[in-house]
N, C-alpha and C. Protein backbone atom coordinates (compact mmCIF):
# COMPACT_ATOMS: atom_id res chain seq x y z
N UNK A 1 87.61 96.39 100.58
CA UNK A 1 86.96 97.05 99.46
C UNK A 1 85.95 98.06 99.98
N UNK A 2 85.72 99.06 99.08
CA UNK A 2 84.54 99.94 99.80
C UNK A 2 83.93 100.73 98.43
N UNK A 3 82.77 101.30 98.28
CA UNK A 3 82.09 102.02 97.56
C UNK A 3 82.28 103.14 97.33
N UNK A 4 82.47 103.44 96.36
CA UNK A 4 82.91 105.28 95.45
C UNK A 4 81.65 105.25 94.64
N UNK A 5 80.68 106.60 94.63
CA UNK A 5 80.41 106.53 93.39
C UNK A 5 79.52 105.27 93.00
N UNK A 6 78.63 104.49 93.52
CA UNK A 6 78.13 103.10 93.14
C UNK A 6 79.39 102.53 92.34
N UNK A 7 80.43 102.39 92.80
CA UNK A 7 81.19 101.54 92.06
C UNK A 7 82.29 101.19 93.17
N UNK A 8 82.39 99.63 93.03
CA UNK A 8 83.08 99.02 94.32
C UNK A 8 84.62 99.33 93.94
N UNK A 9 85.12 99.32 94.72
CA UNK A 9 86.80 99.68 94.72
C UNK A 9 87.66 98.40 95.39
N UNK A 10 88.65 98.37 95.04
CA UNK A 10 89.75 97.78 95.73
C UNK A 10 91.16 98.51 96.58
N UNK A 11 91.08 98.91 97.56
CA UNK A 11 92.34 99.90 97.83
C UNK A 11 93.46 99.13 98.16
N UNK A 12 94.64 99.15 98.25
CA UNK A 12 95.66 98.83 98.73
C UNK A 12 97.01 99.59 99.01
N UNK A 13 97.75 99.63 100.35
CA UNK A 13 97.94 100.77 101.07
C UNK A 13 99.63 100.23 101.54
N UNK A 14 100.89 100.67 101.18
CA UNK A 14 101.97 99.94 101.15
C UNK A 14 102.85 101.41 102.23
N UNK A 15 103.54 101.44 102.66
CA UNK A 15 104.60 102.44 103.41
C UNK A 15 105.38 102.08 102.57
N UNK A 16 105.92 103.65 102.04
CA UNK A 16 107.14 103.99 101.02
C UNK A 16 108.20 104.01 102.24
N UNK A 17 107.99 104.14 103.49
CA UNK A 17 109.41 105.14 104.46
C UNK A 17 108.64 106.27 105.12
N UNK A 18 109.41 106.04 106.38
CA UNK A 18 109.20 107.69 106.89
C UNK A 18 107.46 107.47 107.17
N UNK A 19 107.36 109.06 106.93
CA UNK A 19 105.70 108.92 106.74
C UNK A 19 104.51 109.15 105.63
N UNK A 20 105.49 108.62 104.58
CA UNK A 20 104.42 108.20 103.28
C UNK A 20 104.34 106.66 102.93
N UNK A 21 102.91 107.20 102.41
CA UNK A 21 102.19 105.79 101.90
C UNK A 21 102.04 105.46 100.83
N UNK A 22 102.43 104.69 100.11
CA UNK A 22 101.63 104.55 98.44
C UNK A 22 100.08 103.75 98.58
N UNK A 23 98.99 104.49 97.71
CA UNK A 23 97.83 103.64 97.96
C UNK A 23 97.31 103.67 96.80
N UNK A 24 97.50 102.26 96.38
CA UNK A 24 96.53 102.01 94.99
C UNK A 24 94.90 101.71 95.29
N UNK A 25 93.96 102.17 93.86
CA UNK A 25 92.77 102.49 93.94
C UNK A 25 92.59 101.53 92.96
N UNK A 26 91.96 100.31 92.66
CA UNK A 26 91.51 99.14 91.74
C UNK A 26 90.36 99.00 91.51
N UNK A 27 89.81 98.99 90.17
CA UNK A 27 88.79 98.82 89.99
C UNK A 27 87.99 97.61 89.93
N UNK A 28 87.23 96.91 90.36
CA UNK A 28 86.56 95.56 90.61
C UNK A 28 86.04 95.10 89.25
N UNK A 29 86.40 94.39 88.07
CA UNK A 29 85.27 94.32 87.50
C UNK A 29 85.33 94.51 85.91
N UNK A 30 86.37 94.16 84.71
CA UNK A 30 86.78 95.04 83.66
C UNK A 30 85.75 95.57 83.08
N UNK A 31 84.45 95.81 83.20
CA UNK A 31 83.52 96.64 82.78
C UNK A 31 83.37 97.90 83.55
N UNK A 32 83.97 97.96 84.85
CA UNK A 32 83.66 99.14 85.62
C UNK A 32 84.72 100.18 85.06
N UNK A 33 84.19 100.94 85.19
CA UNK A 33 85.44 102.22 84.63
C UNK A 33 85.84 102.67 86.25
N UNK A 34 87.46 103.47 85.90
CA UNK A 34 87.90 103.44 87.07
C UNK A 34 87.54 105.43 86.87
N UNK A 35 86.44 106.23 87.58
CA UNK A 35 86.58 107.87 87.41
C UNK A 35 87.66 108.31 88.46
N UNK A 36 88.37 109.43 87.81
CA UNK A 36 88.62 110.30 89.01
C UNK A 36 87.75 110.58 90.54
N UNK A 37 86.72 110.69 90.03
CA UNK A 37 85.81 111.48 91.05
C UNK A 37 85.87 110.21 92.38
N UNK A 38 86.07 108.96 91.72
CA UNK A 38 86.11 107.48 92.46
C UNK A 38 87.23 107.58 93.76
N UNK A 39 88.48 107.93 93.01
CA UNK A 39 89.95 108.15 93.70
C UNK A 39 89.69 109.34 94.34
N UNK A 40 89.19 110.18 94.31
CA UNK A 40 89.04 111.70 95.23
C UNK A 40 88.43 110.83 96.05
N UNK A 41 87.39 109.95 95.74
CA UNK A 41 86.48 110.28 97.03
C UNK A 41 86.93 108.69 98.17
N UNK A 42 87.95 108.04 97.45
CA UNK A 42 88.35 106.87 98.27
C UNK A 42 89.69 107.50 98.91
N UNK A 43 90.27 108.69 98.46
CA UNK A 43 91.15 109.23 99.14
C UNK A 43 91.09 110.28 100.29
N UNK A 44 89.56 111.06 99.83
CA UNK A 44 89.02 111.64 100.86
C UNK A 44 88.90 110.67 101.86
N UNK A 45 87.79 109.57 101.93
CA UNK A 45 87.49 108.66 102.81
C UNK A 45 88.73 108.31 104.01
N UNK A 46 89.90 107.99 103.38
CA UNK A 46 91.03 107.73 104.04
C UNK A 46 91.81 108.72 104.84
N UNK A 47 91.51 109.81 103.98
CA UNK A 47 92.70 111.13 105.19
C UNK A 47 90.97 111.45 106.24
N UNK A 48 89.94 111.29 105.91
CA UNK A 48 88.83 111.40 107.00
C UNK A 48 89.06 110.71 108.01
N UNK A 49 89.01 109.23 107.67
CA UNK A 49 89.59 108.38 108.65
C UNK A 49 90.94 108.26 109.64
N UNK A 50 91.75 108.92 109.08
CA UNK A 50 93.15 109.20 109.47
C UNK A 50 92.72 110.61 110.40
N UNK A 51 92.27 111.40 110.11
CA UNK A 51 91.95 112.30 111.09
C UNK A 51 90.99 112.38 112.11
N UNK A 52 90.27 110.87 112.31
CA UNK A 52 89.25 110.78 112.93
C UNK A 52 89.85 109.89 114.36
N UNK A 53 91.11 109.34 113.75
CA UNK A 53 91.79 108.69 114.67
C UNK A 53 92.66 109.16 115.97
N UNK A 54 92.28 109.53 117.05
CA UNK A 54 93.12 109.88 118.13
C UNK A 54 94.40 108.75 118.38
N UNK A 55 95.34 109.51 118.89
CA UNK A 55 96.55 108.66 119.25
C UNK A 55 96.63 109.75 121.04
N UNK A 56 97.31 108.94 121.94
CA UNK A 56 97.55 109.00 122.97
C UNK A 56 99.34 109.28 123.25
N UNK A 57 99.57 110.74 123.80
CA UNK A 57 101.47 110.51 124.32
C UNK A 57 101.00 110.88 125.65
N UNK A 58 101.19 109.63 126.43
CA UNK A 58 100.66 110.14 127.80
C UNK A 58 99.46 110.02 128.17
N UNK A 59 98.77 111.51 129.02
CA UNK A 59 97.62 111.91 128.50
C UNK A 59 96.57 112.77 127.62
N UNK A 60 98.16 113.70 126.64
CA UNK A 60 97.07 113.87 125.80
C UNK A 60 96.83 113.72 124.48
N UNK A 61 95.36 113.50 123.96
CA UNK A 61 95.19 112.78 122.78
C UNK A 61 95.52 114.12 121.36
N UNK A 62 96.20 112.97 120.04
CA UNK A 62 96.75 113.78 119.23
C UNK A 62 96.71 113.40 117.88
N UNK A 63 96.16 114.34 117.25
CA UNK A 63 95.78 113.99 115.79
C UNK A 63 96.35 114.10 114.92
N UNK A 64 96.14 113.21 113.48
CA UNK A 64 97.54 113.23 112.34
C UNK A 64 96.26 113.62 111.09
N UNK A 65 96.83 114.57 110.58
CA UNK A 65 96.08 115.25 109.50
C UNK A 65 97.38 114.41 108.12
N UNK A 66 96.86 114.63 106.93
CA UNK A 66 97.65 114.11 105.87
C UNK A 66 97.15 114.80 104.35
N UNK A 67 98.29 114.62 103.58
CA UNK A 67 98.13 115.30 102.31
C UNK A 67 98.42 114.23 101.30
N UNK A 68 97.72 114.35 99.74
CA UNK A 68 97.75 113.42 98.96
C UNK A 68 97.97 113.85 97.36
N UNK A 69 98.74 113.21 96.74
CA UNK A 69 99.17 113.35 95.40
C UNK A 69 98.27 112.65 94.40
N UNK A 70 97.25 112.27 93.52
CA UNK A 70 96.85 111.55 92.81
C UNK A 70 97.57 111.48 91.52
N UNK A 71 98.28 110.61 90.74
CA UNK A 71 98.33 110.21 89.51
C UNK A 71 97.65 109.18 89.08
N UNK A 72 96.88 108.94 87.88
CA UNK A 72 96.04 108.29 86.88
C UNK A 72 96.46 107.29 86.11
N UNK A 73 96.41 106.30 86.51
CA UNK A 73 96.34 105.20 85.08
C UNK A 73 95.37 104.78 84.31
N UNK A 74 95.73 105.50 83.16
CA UNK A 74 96.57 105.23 82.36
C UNK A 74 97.06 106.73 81.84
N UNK A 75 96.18 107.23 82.49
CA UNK A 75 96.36 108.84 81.43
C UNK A 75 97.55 109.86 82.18
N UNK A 76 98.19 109.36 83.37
CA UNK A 76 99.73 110.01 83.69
C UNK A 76 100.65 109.24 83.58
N UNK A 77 100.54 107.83 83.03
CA UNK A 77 101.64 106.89 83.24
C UNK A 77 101.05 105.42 82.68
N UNK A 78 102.00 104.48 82.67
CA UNK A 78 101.68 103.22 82.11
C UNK A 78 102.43 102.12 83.24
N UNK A 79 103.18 102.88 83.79
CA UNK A 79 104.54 102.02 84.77
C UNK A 79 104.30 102.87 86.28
N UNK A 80 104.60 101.94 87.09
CA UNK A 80 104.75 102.19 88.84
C UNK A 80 105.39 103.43 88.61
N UNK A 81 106.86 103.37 88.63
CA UNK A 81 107.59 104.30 88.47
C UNK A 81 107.22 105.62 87.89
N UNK A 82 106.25 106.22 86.74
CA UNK A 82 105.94 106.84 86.07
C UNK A 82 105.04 107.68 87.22
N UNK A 83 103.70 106.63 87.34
CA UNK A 83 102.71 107.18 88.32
C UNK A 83 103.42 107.66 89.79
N UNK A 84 104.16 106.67 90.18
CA UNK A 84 104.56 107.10 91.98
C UNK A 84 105.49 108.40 91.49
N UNK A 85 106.34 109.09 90.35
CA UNK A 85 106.88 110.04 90.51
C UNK A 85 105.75 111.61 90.52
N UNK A 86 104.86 111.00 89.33
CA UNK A 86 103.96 112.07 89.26
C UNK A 86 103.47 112.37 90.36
N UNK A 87 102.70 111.05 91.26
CA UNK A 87 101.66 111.48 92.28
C UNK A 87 102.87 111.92 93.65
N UNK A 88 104.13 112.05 92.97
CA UNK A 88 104.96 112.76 94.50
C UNK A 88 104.96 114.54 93.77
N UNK A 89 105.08 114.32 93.00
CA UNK A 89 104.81 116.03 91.69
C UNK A 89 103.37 116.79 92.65
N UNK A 90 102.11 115.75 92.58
CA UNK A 90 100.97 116.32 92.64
C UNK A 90 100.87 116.46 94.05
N UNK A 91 101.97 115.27 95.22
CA UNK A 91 101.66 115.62 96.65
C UNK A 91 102.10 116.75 97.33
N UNK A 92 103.40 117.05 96.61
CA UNK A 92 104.45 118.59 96.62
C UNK A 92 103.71 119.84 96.55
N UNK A 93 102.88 119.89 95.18
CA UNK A 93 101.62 120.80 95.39
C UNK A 93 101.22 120.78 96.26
N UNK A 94 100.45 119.94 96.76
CA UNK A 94 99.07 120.21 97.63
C UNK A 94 99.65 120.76 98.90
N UNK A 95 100.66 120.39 99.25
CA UNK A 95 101.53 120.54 100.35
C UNK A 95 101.69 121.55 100.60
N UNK A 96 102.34 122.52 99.19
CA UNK A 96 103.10 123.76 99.02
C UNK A 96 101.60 125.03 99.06
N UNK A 97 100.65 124.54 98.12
CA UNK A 97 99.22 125.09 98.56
C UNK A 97 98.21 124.90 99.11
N UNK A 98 98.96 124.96 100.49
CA UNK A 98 98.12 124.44 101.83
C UNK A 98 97.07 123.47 101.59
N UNK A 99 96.73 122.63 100.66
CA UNK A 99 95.53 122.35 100.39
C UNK A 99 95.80 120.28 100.74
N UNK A 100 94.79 119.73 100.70
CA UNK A 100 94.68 118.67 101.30
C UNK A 100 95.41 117.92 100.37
N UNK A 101 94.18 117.37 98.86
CA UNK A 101 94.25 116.44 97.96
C UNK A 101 94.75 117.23 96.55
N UNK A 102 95.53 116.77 95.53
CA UNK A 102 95.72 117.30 94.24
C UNK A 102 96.01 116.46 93.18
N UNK A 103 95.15 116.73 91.73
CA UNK A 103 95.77 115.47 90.96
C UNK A 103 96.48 115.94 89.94
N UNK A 104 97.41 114.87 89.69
CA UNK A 104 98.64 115.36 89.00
C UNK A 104 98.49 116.59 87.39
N UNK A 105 99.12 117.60 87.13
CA UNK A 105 98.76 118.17 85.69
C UNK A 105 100.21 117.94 85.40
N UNK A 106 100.42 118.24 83.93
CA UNK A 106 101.57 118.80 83.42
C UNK A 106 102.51 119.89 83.95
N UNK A 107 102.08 120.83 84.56
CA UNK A 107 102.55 122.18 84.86
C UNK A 107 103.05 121.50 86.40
N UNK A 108 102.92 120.53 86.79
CA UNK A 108 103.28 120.97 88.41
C UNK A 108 104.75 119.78 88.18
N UNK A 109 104.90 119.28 86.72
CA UNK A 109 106.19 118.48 86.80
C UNK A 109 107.43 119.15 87.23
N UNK A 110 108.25 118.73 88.37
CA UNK A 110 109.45 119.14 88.94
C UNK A 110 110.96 119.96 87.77
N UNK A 111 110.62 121.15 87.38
CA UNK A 111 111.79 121.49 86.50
C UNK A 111 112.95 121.24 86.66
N UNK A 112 113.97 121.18 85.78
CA UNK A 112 115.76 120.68 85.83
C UNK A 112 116.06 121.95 86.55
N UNK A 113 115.43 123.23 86.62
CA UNK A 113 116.13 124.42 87.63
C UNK A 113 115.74 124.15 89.04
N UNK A 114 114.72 123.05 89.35
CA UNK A 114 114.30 122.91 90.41
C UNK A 114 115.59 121.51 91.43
N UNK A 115 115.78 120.62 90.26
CA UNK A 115 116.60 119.67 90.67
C UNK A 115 117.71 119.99 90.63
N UNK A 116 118.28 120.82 90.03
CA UNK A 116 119.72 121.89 89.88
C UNK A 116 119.91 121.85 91.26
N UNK A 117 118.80 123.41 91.48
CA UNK A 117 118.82 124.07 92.82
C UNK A 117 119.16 123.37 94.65
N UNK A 118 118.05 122.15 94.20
CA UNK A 118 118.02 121.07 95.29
C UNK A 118 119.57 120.36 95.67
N UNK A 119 119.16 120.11 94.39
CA UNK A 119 121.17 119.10 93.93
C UNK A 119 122.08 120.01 95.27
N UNK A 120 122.36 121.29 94.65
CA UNK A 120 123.29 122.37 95.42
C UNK A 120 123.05 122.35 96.56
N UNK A 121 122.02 122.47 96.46
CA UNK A 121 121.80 122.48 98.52
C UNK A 121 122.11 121.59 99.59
N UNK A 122 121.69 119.83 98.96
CA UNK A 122 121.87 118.63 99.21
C UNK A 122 123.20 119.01 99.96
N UNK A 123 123.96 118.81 98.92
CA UNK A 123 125.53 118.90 99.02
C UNK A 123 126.01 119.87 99.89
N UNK A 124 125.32 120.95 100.21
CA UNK A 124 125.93 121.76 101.35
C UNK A 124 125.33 121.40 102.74
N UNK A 125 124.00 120.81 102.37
CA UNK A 125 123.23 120.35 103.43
C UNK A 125 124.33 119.27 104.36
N UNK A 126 124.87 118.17 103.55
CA UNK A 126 125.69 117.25 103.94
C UNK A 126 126.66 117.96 104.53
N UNK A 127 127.57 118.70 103.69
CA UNK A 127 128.64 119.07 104.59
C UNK A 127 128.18 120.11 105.94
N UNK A 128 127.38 120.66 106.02
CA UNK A 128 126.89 121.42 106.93
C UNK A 128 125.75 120.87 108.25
N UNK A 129 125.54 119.38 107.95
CA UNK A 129 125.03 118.21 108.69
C UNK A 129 123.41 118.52 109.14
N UNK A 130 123.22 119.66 108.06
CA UNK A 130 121.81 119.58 108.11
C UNK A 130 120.69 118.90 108.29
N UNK A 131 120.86 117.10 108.24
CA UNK A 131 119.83 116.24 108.14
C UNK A 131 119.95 115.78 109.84
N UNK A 132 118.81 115.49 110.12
CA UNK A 132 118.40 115.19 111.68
C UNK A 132 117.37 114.33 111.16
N UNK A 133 118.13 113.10 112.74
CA UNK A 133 117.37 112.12 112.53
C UNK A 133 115.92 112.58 114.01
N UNK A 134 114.77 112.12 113.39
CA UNK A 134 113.75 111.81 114.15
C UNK A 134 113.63 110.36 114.64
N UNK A 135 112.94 110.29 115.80
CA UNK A 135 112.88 108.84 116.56
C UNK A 135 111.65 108.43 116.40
N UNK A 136 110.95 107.41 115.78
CA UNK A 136 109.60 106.85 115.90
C UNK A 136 109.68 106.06 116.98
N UNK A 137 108.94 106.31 117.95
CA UNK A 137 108.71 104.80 118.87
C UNK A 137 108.02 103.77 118.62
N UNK A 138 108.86 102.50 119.12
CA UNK A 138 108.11 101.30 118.59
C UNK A 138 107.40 100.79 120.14
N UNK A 139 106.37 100.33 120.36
CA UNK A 139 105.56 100.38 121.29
C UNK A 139 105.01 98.75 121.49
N UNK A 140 105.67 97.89 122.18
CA UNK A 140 104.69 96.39 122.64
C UNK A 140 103.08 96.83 122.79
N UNK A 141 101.97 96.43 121.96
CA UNK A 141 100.87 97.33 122.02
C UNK A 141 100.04 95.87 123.45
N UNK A 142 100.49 95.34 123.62
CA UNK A 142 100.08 94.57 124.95
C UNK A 142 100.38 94.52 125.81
N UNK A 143 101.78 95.02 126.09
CA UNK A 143 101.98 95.65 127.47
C UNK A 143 102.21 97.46 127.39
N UNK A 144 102.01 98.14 126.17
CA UNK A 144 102.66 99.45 126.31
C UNK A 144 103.99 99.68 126.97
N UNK A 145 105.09 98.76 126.28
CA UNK A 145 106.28 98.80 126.64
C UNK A 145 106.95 99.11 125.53
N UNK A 146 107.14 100.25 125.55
CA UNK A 146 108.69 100.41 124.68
C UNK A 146 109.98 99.65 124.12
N UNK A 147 109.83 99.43 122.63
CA UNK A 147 110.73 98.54 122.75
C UNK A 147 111.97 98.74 121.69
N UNK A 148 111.94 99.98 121.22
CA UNK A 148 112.90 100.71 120.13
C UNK A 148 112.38 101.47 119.71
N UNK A 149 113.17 102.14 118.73
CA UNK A 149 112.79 103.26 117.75
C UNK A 149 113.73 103.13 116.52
N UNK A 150 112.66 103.73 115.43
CA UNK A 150 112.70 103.81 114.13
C UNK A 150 113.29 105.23 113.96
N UNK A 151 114.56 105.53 113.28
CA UNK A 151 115.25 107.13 113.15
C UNK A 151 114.88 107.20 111.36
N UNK A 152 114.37 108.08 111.71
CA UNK A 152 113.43 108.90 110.46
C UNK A 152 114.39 110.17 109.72
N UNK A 153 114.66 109.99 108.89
CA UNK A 153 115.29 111.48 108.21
C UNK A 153 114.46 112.41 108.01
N UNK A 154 115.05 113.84 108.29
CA UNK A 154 114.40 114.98 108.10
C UNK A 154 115.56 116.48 108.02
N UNK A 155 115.07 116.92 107.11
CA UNK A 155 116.29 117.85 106.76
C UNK A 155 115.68 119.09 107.27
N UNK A 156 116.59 120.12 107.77
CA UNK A 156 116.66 121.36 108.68
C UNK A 156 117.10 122.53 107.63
N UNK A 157 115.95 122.54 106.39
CA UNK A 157 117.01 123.57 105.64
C UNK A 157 116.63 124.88 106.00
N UNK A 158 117.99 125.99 106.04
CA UNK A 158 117.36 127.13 106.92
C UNK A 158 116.74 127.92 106.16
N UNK A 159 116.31 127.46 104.91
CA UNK A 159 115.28 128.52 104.42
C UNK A 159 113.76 128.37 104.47
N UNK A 160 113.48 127.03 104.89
CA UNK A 160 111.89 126.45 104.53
C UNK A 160 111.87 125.42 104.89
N UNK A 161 112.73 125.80 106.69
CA UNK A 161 112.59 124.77 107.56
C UNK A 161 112.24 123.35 107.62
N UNK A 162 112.21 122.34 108.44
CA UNK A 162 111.81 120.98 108.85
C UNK A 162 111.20 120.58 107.32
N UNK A 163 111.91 119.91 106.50
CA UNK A 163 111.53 119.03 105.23
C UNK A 163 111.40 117.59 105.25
N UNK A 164 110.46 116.93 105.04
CA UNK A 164 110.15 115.89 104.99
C UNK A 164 110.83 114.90 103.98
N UNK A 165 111.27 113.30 104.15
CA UNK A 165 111.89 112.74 103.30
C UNK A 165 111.63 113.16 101.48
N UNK A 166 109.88 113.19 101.59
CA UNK A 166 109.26 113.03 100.61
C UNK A 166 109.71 114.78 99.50
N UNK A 167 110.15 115.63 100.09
CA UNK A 167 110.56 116.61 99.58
C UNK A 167 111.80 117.13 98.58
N UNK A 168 113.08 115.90 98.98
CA UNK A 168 114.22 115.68 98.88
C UNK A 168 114.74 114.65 98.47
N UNK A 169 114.63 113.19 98.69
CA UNK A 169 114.51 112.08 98.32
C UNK A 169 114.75 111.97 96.95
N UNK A 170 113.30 112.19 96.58
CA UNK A 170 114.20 112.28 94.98
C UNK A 170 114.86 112.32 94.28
N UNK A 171 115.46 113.92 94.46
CA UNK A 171 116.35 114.46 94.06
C UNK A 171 117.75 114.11 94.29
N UNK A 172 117.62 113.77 95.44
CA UNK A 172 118.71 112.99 96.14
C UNK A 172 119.32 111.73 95.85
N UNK A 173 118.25 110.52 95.38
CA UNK A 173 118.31 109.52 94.85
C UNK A 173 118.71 109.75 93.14
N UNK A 174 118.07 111.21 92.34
CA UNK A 174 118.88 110.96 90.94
C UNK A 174 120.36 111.43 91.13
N UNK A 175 120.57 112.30 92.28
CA UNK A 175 121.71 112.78 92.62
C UNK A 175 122.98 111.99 92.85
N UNK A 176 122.31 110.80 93.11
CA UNK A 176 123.69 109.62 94.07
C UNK A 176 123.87 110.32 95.24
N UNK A 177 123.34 110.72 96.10
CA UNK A 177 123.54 111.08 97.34
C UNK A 177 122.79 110.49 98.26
N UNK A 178 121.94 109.04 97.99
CA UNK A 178 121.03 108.62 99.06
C UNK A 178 122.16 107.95 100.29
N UNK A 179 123.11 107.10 99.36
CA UNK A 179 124.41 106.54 100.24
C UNK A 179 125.11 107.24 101.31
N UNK A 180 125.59 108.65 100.95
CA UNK A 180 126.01 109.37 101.51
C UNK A 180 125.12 110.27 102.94
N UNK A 181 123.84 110.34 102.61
CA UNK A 181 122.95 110.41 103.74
C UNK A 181 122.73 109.65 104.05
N UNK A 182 122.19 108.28 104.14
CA UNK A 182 122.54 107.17 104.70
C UNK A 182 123.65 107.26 106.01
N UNK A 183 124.50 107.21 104.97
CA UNK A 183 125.80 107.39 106.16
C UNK A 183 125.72 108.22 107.48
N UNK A 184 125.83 109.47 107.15
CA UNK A 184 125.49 111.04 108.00
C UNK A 184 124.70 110.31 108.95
N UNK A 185 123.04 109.96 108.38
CA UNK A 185 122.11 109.45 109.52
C UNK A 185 122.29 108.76 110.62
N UNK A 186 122.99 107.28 110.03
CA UNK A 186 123.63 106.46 110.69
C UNK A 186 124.82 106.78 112.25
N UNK A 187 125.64 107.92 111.56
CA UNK A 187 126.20 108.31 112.50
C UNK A 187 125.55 109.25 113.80
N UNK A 188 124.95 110.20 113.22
CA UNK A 188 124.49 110.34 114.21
C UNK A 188 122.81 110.04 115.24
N UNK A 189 122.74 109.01 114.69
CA UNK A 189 121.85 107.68 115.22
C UNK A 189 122.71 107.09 116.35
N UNK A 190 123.89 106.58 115.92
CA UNK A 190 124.80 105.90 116.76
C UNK A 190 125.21 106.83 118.04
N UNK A 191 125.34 108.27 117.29
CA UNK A 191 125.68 109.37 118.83
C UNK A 191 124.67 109.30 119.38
N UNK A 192 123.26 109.50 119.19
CA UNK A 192 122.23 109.57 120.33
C UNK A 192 121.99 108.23 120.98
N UNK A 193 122.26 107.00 120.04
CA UNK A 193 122.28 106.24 121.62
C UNK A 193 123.36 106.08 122.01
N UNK A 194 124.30 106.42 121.81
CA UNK A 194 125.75 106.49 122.81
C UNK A 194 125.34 107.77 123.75
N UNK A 195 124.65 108.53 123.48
CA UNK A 195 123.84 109.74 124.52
C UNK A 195 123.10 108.98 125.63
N UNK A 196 122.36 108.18 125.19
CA UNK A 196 120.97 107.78 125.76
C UNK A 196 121.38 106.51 126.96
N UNK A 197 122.72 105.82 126.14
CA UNK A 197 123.20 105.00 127.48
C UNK A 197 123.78 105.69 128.56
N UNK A 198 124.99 107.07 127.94
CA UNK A 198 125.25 107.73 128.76
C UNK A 198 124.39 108.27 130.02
N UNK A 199 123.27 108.94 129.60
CA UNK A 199 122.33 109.15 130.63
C UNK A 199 121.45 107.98 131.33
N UNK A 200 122.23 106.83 131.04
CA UNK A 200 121.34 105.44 131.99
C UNK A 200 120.05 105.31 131.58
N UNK A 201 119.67 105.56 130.39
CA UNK A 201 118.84 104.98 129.35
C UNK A 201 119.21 103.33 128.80
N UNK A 202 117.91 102.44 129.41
CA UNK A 202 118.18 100.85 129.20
C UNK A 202 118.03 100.58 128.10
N UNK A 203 118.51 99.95 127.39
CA UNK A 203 119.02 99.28 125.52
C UNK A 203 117.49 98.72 125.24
């Protein structure tokens, strides 16, 4: 728990995939009101912290900056589903205008010319094998031994380059095409470590 605003909070912080997070903001207390200004500033707190954090490849140290979508309960939604679509609406913004944090409006909801457009691309994306998998390493943090990796989707579209799950997903999922990327990934997951033994890379 931590303090917004003289008013105590409850956060809780779940991995959607890839590299988003869902993080709920709770209010302690049914007399406390839950403000906006509360969630800005427990969301600030968190991408502060996230950028305050060095990570190590090797020797040199490397920082993860992050961007955030806010949707409101009750006043963008009543259901999970409702809020987590909006606050991916409001993270798309912030994203698209360079800017850190954004909370959800009406105007930034994803248009049917927008999911059209995507739809089309998807589908050429697939046949044209546009999606590349990324490798997360998984790391024994007591001996710093390597001990797998996590293959991350990321699409290569050639107009607006390196896209993140969180960009596509969606669309993809009202599309019926999550199966079908699935697949694609899978395969060529399986070629790079059929690569990786080839070059006498240990399992």
């Amino acid at each position: 728990a931590m303090k917004a605003s003289d008013r105590k909070l409850t956060i809780k912080v779940a991995r959607l995939g890839g590299d988003e997070f869902a993080v709920v903001v709770l209010r302690v207390g049914q007399d406390d009101a839950l403000l906006p200004v509360d969630v800005s500033t427990a969301v600030d707190h968190l991408l502060a912290e996230l950028a305050r954090t060095a990570f190590c490849a090797g020797d040199t140290p490397l920082w993860i900056t992050g961007s955030a979508g806010i949707a409101l309960h009750p006043r963008n939604g009543r259901d999970y589903s409702t809020l987590l679509k909006k606050a991916d609406a409001a993270l798309h913004h912030a994203k698209s205008s360079s800017g850190e944090v954004d909370f959800y409006r009406d105007d930034m909801q994803l248009t049917p010319s927008f999911y059209l457009k995507t739809e089309v691309e998807l589908y050429a994306a697939l046949l044209e094998q546009q999606f590349v998998p990324y490798f997360q390493p998984r790391v024994n943090l007591e001996g710093g031994r390597l001990v797998g990796a996590e293959a991350l989707v990321r699409w290569q579209h050639p107009n607006k380059g390196l896209l993140s799950p969180g960009d596509f997903l969606p669309v993809a999922k009202t599309a019926g095409l999550i199966s079908r990327i699935d697949l694609q990934m899978l395969e060529l997951t399986c070629r790079q470590i059929a690569h990786w033994r080839h070059t006498g890379l240990p399992d």
